[in-house]
N, C-alpha and C. Protein backbone atom coordinates (compact mmCIF):
# COMPACT_ATOMS: atom_id res chain seq x y z
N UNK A 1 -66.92 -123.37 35.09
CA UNK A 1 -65.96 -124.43 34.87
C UNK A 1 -66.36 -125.74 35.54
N UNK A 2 -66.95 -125.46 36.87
CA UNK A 2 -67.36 -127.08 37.28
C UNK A 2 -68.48 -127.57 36.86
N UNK A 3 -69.42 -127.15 35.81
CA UNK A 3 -70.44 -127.65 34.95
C UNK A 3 -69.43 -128.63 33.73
N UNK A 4 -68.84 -127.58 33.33
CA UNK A 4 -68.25 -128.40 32.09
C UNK A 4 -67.15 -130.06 33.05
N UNK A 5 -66.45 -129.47 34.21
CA UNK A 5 -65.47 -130.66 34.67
C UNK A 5 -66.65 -131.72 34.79
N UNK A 6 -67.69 -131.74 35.37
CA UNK A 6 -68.94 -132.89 36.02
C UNK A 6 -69.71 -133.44 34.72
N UNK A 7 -69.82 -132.29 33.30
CA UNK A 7 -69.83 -133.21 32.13
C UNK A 7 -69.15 -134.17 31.58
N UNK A 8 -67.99 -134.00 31.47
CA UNK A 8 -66.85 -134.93 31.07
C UNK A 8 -66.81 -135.71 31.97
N UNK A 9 -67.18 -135.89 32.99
CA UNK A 9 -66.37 -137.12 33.97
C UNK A 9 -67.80 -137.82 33.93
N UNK A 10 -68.96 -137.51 33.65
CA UNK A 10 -70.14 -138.32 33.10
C UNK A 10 -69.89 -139.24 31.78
N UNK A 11 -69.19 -138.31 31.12
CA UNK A 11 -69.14 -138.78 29.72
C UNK A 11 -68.48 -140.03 30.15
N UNK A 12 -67.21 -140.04 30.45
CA UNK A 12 -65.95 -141.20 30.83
C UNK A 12 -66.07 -142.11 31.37
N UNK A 13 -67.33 -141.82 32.27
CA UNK A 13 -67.99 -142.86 33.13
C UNK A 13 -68.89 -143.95 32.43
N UNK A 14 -69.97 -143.08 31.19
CA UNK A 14 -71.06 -143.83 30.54
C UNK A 14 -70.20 -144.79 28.93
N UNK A 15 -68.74 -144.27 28.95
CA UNK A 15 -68.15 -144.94 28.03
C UNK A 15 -67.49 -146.13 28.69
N UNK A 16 -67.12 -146.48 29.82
CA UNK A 16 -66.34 -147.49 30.14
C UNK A 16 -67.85 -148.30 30.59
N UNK A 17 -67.14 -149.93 30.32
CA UNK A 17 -68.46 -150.99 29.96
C UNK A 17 -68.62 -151.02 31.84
N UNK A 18 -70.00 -151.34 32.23
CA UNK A 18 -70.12 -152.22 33.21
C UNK A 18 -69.75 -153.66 33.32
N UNK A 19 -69.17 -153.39 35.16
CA UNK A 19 -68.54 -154.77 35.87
C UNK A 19 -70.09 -156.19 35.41
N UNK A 20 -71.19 -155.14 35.24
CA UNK A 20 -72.07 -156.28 34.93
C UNK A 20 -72.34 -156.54 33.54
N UNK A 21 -72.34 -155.50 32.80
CA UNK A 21 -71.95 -155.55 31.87
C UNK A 21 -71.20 -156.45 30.83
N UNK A 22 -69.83 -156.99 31.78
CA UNK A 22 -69.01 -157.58 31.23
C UNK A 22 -69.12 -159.27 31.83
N UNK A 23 -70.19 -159.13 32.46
CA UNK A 23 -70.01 -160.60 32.99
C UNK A 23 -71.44 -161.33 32.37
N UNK A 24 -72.56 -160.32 31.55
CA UNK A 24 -73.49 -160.57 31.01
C UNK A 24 -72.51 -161.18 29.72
N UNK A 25 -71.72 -160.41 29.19
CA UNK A 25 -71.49 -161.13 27.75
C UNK A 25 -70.77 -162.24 28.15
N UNK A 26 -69.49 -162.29 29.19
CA UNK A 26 -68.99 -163.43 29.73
C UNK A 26 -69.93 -164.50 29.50
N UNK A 27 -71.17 -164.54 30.21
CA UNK A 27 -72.24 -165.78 30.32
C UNK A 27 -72.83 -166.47 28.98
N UNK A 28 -72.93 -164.94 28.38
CA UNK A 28 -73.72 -165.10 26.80
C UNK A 28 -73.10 -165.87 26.22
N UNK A 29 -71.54 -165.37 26.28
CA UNK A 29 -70.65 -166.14 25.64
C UNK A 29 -70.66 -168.06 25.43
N UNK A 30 -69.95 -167.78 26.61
CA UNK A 30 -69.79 -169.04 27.16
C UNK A 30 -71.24 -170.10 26.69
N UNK A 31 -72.90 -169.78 26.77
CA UNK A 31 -74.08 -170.37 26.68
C UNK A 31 -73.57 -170.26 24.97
N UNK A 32 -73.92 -169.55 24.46
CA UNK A 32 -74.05 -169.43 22.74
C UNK A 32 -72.23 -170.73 22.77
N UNK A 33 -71.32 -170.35 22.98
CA UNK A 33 -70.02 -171.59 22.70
C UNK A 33 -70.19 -173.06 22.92
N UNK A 34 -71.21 -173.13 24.29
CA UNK A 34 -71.75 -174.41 24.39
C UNK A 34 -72.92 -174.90 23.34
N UNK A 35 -73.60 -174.07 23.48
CA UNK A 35 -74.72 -174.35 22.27
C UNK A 35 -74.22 -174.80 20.94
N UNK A 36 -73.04 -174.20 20.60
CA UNK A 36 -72.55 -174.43 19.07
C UNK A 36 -71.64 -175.51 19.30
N UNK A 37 -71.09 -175.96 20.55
CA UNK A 37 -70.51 -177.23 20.38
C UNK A 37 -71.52 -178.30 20.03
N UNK A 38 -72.12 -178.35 20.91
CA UNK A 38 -73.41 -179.75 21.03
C UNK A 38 -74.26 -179.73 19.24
N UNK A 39 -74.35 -178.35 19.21
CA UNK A 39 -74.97 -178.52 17.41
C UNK A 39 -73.89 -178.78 16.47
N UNK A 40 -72.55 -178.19 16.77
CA UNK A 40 -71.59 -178.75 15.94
C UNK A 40 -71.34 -180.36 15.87
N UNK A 41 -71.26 -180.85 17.39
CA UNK A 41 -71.69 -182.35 17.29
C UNK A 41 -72.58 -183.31 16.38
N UNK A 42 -73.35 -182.84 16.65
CA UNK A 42 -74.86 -183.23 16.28
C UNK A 42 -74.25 -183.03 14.37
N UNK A 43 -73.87 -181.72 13.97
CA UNK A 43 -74.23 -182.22 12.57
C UNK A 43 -72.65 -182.98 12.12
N UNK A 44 -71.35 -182.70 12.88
CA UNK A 44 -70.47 -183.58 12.13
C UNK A 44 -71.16 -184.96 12.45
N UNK A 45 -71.97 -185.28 13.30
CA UNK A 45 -72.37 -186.72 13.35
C UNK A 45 -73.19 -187.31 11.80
N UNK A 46 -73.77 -186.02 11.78
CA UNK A 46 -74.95 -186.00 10.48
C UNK A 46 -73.59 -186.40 9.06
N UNK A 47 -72.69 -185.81 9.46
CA UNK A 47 -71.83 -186.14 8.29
C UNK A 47 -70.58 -187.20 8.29
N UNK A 48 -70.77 -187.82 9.27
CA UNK A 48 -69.87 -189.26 9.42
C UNK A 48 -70.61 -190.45 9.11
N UNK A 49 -72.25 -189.65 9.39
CA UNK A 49 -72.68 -191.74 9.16
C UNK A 49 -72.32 -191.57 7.74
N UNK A 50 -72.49 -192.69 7.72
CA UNK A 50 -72.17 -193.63 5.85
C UNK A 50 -73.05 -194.59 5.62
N UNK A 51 -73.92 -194.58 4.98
CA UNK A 51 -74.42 -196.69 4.72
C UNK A 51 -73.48 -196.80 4.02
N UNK A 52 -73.67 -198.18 4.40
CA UNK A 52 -72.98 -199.29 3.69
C UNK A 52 -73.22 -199.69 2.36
N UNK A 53 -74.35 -199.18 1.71
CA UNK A 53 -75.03 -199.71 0.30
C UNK A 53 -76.13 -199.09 0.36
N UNK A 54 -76.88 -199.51 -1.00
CA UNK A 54 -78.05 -198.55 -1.10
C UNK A 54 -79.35 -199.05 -0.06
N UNK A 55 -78.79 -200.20 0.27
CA UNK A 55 -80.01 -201.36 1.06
C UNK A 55 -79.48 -200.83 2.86
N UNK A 56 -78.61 -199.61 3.10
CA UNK A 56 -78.76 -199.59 4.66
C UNK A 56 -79.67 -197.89 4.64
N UNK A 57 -80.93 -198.40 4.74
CA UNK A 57 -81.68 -197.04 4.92
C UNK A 57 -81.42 -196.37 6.45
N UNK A 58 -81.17 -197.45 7.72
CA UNK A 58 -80.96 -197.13 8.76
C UNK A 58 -79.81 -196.02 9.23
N UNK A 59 -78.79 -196.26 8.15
CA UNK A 59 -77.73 -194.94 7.78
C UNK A 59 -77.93 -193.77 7.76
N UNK A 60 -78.99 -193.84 6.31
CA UNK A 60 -79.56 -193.13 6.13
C UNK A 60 -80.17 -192.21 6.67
N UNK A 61 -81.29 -193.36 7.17
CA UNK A 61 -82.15 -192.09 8.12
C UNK A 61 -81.75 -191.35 9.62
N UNK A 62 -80.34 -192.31 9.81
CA UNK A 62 -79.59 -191.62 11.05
C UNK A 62 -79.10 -190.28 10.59
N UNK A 63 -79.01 -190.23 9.66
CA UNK A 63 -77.91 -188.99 9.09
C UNK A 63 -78.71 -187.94 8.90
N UNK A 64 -79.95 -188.29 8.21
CA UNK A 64 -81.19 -187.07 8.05
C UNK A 64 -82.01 -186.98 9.53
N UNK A 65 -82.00 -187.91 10.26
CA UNK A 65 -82.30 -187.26 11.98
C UNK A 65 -81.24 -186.54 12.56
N UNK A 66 -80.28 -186.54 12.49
CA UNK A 66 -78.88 -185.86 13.04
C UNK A 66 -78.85 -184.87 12.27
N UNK A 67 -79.10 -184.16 10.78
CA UNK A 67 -79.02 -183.33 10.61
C UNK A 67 -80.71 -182.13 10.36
N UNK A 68 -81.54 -183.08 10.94
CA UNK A 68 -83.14 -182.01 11.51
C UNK A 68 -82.69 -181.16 12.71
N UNK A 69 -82.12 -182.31 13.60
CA UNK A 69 -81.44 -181.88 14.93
C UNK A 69 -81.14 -181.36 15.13
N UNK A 70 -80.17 -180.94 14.53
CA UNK A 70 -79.28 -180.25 14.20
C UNK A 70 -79.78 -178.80 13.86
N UNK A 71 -80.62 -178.53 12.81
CA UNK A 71 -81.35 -177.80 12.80
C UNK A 71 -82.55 -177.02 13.74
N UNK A 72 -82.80 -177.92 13.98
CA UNK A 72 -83.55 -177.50 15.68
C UNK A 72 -82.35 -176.89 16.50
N UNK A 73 -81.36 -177.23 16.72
CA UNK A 73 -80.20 -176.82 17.37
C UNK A 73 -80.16 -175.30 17.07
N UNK A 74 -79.97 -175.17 15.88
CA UNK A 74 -79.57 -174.06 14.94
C UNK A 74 -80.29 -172.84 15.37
N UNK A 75 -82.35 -173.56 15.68
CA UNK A 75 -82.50 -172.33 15.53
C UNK A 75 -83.15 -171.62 16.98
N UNK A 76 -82.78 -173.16 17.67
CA UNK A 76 -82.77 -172.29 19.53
C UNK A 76 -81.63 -171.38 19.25
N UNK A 77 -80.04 -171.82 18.91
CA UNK A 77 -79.08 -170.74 19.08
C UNK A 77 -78.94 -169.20 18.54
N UNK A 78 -80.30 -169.62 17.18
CA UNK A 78 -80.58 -167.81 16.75
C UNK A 78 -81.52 -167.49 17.55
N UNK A 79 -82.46 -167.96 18.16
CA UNK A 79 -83.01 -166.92 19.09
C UNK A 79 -82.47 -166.54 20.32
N UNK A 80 -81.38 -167.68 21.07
CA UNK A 80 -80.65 -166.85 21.99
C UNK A 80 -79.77 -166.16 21.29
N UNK A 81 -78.82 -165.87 20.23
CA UNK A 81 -78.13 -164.78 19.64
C UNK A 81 -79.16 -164.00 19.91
N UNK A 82 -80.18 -163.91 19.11
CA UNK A 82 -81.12 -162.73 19.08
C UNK A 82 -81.46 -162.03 20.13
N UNK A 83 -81.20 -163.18 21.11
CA UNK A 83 -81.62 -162.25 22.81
C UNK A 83 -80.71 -161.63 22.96
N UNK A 84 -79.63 -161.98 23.20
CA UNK A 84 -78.21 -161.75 23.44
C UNK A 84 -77.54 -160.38 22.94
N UNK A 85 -78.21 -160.56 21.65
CA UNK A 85 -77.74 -158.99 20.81
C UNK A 85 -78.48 -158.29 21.13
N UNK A 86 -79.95 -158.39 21.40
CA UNK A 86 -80.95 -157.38 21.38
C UNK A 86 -80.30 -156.88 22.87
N UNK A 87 -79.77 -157.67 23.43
CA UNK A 87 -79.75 -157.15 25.18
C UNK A 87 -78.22 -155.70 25.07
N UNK A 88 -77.61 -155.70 23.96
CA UNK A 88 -76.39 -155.58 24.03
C UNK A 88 -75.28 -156.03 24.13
N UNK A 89 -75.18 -157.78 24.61
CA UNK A 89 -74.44 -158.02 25.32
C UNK A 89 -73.55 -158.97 24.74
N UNK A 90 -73.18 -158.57 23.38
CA UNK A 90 -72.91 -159.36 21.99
C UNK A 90 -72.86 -158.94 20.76
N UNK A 91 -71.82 -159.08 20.21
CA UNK A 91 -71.79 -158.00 18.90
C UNK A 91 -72.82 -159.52 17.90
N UNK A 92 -73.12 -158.14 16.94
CA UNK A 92 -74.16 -159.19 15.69
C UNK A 92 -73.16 -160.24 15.02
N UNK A 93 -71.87 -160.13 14.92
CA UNK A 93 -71.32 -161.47 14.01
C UNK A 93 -71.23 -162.60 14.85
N UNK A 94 -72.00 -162.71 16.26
CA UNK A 94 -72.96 -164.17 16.31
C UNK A 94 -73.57 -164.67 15.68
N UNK A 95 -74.25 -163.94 14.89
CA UNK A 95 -75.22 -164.58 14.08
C UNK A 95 -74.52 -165.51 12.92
N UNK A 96 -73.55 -165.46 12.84
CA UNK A 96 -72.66 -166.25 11.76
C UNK A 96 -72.65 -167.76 12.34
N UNK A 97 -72.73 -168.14 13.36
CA UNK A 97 -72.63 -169.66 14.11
C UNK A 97 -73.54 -170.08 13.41
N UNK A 98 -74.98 -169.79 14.00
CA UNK A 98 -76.11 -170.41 13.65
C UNK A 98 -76.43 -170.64 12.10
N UNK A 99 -75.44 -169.63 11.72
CA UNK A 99 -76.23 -169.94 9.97
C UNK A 99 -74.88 -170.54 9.29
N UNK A 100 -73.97 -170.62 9.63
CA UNK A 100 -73.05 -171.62 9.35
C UNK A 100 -73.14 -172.78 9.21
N UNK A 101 -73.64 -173.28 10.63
CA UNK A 101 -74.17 -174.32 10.89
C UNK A 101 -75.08 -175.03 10.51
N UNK A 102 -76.18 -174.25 10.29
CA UNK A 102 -77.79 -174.56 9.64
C UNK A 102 -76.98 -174.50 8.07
N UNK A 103 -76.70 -173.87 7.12
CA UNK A 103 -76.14 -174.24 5.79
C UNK A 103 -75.26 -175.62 5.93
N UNK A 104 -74.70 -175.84 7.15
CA UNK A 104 -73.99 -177.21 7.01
C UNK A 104 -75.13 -178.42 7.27
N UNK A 105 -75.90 -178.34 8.21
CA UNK A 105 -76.76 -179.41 7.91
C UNK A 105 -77.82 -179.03 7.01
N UNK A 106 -78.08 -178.19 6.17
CA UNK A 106 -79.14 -178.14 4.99
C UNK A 106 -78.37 -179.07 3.61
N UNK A 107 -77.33 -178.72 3.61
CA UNK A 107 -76.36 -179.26 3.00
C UNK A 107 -76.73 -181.00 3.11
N UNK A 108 -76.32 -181.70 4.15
CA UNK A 108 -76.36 -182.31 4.58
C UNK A 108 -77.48 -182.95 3.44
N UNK A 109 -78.89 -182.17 3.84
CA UNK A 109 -80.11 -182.71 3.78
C UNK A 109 -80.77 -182.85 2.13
N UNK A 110 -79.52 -181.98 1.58
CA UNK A 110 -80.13 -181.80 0.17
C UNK A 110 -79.24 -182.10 -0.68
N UNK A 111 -77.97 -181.31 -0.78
CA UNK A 111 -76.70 -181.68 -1.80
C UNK A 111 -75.71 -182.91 -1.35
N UNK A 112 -75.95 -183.33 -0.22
CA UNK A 112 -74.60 -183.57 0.42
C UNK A 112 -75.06 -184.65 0.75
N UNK A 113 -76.74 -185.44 0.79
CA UNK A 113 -77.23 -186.22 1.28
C UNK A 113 -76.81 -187.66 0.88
N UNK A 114 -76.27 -188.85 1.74
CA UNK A 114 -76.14 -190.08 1.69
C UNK A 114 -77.24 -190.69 0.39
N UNK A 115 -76.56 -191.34 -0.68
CA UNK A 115 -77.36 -191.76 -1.74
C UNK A 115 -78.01 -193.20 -1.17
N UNK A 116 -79.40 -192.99 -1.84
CA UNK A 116 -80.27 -194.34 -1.72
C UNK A 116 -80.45 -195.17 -2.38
């Protein structure tokens, strides 16, 4: 009987998360939320400029630098997801930020792009 009691109380033990555990995803968190603010920045910026006419290319090309950026943004935040998940310390529907995001500034860059 005390083989089987010292199994179970292993088991109960390896199911409840670690105190570090929980402060790894805490961090993850928090880094991946900041990350997607500053890229969320970056591309609503990509989608506020406006020219003024077909003659303000400077608009223009603000809007297609803000949304490369943006993209660069995109795809530091999938490789820290990628760390992040690979570590455990993060379920996979992170991965939904980064490609949210990256479809919003591709968008940007192709369908959605300021006319010249």
């Amino acid at each position: 009987m005390s083989s089987s009691a010292g199994s179970t109380t292993e088991v109960h033990e390896s199911r409840r998360p670690r105190v570090s555990s929980r402060i790894g995803t805490g961090v993850c968190a928090v880094v991946l939320a900041l990350t997607a603010s500053v890229t969320g920045y970056v591309v609503l910026t990509a989608f506020m400029v406006e020219p003024d006419g077909p003659w303000d290319r400077q608009a223009i090309t603000n809007s297609h630098v803000a949304a490369v950026v943006s993209l660069a943004f995109c795809s530091v935040m999938a490789l820290l997801t990628w760390v992040f998940v690979r570590a455990e310390w993060l379920g996979r529907w992170w991965y939904t930020v980064p490609v949210v995001l990256a479809i919003a500034a591709l968008l940007r860059l192709t369908l959605l792009a300021p006319s010249r």
